[in-house]
C-alpha atoms as a PDB file:
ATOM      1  CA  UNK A   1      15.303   0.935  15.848  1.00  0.00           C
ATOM      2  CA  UNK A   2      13.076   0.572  12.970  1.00  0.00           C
ATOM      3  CA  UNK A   3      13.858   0.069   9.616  1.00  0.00           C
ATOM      4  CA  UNK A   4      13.926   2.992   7.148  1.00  0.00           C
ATOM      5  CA  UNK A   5      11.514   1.830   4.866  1.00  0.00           C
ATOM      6  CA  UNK A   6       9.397  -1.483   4.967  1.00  0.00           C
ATOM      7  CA  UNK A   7       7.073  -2.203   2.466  1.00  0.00           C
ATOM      8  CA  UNK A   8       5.459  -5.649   3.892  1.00  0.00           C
ATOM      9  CA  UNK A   9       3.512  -8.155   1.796  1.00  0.00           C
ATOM     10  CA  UNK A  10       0.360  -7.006   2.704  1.00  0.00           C
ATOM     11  CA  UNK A  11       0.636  -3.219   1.157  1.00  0.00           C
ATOM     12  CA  UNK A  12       2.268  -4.561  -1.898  1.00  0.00           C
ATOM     13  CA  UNK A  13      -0.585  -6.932  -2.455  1.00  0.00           C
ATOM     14  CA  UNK A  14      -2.905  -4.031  -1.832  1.00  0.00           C
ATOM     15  CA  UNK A  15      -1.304  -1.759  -4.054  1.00  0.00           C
ATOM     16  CA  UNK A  16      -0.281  -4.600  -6.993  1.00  0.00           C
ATOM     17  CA  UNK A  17      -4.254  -5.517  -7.010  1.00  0.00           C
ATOM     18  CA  UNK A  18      -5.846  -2.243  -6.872  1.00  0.00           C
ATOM     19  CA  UNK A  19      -3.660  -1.419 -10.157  1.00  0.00           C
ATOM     20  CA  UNK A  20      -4.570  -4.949 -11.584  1.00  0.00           C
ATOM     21  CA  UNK A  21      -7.845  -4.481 -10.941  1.00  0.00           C
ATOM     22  CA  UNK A  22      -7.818  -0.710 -12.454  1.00  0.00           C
ATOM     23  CA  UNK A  23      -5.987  -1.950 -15.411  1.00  0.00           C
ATOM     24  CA  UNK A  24      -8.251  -4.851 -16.510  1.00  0.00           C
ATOM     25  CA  UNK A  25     -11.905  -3.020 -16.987  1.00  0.00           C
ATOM     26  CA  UNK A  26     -13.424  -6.103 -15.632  1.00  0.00           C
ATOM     27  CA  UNK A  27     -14.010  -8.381 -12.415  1.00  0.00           C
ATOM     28  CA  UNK A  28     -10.782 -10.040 -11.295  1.00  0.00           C
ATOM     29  CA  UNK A  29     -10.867 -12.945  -8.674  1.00  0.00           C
ATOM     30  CA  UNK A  30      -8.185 -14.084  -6.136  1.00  0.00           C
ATOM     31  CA  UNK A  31      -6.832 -16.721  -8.730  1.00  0.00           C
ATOM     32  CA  UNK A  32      -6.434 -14.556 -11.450  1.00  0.00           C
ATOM     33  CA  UNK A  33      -4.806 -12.112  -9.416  1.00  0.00           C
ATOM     34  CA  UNK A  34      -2.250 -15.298  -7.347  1.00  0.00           C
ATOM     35  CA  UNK A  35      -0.992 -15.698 -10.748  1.00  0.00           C
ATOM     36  CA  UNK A  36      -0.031 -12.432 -12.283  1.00  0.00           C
ATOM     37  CA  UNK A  37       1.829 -11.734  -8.577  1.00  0.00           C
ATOM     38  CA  UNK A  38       2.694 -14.318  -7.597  1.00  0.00           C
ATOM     39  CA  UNK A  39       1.803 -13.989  -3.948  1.00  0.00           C
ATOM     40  CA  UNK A  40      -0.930 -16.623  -1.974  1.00  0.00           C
ATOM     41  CA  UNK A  41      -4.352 -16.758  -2.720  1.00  0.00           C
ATOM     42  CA  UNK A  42      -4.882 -16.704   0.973  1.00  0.00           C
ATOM     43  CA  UNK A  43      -2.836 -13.573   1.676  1.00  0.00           C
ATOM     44  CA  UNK A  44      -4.349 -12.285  -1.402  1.00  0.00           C
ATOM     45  CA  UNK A  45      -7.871 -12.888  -0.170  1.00  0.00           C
ATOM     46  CA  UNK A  46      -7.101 -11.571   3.511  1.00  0.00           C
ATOM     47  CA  UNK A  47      -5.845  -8.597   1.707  1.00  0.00           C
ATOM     48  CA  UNK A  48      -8.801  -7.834  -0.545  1.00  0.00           C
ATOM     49  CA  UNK A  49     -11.162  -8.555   1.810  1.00  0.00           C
ATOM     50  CA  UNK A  50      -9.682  -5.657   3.604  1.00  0.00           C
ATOM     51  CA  UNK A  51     -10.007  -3.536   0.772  1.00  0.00           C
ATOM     52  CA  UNK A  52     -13.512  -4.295   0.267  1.00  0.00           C
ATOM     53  CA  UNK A  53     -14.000  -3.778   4.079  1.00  0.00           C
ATOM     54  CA  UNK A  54     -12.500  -0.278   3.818  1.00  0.00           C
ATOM     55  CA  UNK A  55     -14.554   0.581   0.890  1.00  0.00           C
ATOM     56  CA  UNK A  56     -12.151   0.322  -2.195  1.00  0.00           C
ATOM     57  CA  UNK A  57     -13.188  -2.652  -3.853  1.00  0.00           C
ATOM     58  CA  UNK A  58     -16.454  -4.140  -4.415  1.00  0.00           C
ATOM     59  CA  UNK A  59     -16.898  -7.813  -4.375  1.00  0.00           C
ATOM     60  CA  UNK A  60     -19.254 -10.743  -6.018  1.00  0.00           C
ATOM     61  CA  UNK A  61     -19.274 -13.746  -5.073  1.00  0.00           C
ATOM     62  CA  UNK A  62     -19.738 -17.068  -7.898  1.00  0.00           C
ATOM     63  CA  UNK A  63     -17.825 -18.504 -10.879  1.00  0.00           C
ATOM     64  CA  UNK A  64     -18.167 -14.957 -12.513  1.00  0.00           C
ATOM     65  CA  UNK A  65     -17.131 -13.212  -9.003  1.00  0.00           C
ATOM     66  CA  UNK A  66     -14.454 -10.972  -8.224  1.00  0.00           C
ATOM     67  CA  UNK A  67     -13.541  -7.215  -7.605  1.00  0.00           C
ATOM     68  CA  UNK A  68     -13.893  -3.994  -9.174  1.00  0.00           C
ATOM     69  CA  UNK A  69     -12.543  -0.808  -7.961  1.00  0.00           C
ATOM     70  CA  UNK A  70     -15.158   0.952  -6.105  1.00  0.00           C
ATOM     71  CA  UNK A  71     -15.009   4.080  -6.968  1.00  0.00           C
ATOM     72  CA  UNK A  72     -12.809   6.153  -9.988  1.00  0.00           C
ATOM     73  CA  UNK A  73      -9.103   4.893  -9.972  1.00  0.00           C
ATOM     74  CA  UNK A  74      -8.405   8.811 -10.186  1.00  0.00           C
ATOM     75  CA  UNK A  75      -9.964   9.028  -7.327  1.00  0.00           C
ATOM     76  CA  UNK A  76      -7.948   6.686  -5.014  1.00  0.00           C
ATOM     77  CA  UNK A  77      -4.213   7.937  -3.763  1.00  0.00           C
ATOM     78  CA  UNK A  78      -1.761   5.045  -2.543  1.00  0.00           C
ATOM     79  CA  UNK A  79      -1.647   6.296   0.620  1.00  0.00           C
ATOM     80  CA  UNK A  80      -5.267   5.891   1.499  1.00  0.00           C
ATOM     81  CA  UNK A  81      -4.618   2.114   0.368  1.00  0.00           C
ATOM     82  CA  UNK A  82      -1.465   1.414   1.879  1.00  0.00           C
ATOM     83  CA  UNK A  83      -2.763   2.953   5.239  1.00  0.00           C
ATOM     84  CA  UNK A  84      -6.275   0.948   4.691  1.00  0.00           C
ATOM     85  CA  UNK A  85      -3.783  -2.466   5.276  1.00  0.00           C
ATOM     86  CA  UNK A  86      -0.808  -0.871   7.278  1.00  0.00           C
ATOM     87  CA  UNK A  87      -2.214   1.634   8.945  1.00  0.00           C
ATOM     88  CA  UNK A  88      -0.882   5.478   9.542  1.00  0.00           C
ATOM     89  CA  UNK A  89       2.465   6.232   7.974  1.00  0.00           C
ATOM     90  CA  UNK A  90       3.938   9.025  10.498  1.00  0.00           C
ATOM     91  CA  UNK A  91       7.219   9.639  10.664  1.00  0.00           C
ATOM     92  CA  UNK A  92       9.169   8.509  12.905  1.00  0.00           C
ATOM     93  CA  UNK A  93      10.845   9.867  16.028  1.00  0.00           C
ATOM     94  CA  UNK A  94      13.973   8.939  16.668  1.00  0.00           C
ATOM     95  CA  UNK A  95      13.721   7.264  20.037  1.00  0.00           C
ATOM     96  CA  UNK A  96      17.454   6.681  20.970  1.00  0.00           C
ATOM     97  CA  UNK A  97      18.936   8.291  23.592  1.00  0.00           C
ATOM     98  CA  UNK A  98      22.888   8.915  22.772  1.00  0.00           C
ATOM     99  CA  UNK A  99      24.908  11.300  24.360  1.00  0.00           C
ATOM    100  CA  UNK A 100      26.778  11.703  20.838  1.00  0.00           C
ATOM    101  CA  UNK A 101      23.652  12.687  19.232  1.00  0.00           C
ATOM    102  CA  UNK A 102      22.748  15.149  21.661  1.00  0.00           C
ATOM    103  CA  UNK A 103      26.090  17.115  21.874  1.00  0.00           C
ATOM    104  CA  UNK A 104      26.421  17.044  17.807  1.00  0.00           C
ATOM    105  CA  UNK A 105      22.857  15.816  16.339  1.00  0.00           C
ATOM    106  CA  UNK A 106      21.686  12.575  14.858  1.00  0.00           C
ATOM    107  CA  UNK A 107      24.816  10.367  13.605  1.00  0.00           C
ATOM    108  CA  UNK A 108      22.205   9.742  10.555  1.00  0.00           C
ATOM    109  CA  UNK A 109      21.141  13.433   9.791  1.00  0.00           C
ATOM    110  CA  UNK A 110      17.858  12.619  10.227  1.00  0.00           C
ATOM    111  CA  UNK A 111      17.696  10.589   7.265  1.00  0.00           C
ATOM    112  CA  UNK A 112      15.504   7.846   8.130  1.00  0.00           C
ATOM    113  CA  UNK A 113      12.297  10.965   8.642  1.00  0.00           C
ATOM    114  CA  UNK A 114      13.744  12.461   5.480  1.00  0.00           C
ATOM    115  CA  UNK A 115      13.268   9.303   3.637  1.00  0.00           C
ATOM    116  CA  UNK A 116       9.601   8.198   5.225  1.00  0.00           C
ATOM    117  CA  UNK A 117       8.347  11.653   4.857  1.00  0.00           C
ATOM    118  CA  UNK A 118       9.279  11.645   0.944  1.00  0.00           C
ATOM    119  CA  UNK A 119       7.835   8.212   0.820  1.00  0.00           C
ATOM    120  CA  UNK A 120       4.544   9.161   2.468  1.00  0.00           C
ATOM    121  CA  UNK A 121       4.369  12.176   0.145  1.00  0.00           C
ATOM    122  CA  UNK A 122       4.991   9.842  -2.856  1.00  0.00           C
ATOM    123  CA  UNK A 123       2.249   7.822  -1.915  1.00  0.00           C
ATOM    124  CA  UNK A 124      -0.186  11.075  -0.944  1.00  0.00           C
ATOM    125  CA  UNK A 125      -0.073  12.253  -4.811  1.00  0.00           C
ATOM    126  CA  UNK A 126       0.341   8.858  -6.737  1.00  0.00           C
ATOM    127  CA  UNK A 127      -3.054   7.706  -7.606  1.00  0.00           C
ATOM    128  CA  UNK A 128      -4.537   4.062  -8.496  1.00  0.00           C
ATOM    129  CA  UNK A 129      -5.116   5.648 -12.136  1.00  0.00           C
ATOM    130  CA  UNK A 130      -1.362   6.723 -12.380  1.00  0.00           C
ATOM    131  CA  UNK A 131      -0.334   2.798 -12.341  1.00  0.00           C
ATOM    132  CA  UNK A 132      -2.007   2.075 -14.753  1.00  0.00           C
ATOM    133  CA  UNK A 133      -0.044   4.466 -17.631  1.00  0.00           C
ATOM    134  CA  UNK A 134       2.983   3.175 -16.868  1.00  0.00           C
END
């Protein structure tokens, strides 16, 4: 059974540098980035790369190199990103099959769709730009 919600490295990297970025108004690089998050400049790089691959960053290469948003931060919902690393958030089906839950319903009440469904809707509406104000 999966977990109810998993946020792995890779989505909070995505999601923590596409607000960086947003927030700074200027070219970031992968070392900049490693050290206001902490995370590794390899992941980091992996992650970005990604990014750029799926068209939400922009890259230069060079001592002055980095990444810029691509397009508008108002433009760019965390879901789009998060799916750009993770890829689709559906909800899940419960896949079990007990003979408890199917004489009186799920022993959870369905929580762990309630919960992903809220989170993917979260996501849906929250844009880059919204990070930023906080």
């Amino acid at each position: 059974m999966s977990k109810i919600l998993n946020i792995s490295e890779a989505a909070s990297i995505a999601i923590h540098s596409m607000a960086l970025i947003a927030a700074s108004g200027e070219r970031l690089n992968v070392g900049m980035l490693a050290q206001r998050t902490s995370f590794s400049k390899n992941h980091i790089a992996k992650v970005l790369n990604q990014l750029v691959k799926n068209n939400f960053l922009l890259s230069e290469r060079g001592p002055n190199g980095g990444f810029v948003l691509s397009r508008p931060a108002e433009s760019i919902n965390l879901l789009s990103v998060y799916e750009s690393v993770e890829g689709s958030l559906d909800i899940p089906v419960c896949t079990m099959k007990c003979s408890l839950c199917e004489q009186s319903g799920c022993v959870f009440g369905g929580l762990s769709g309630k919960f992903q469904k809220e989170f993917r809707e979260y996501l849906q509406r929250k844009m880059v730009s919204d990070l930023i104000k906080l």
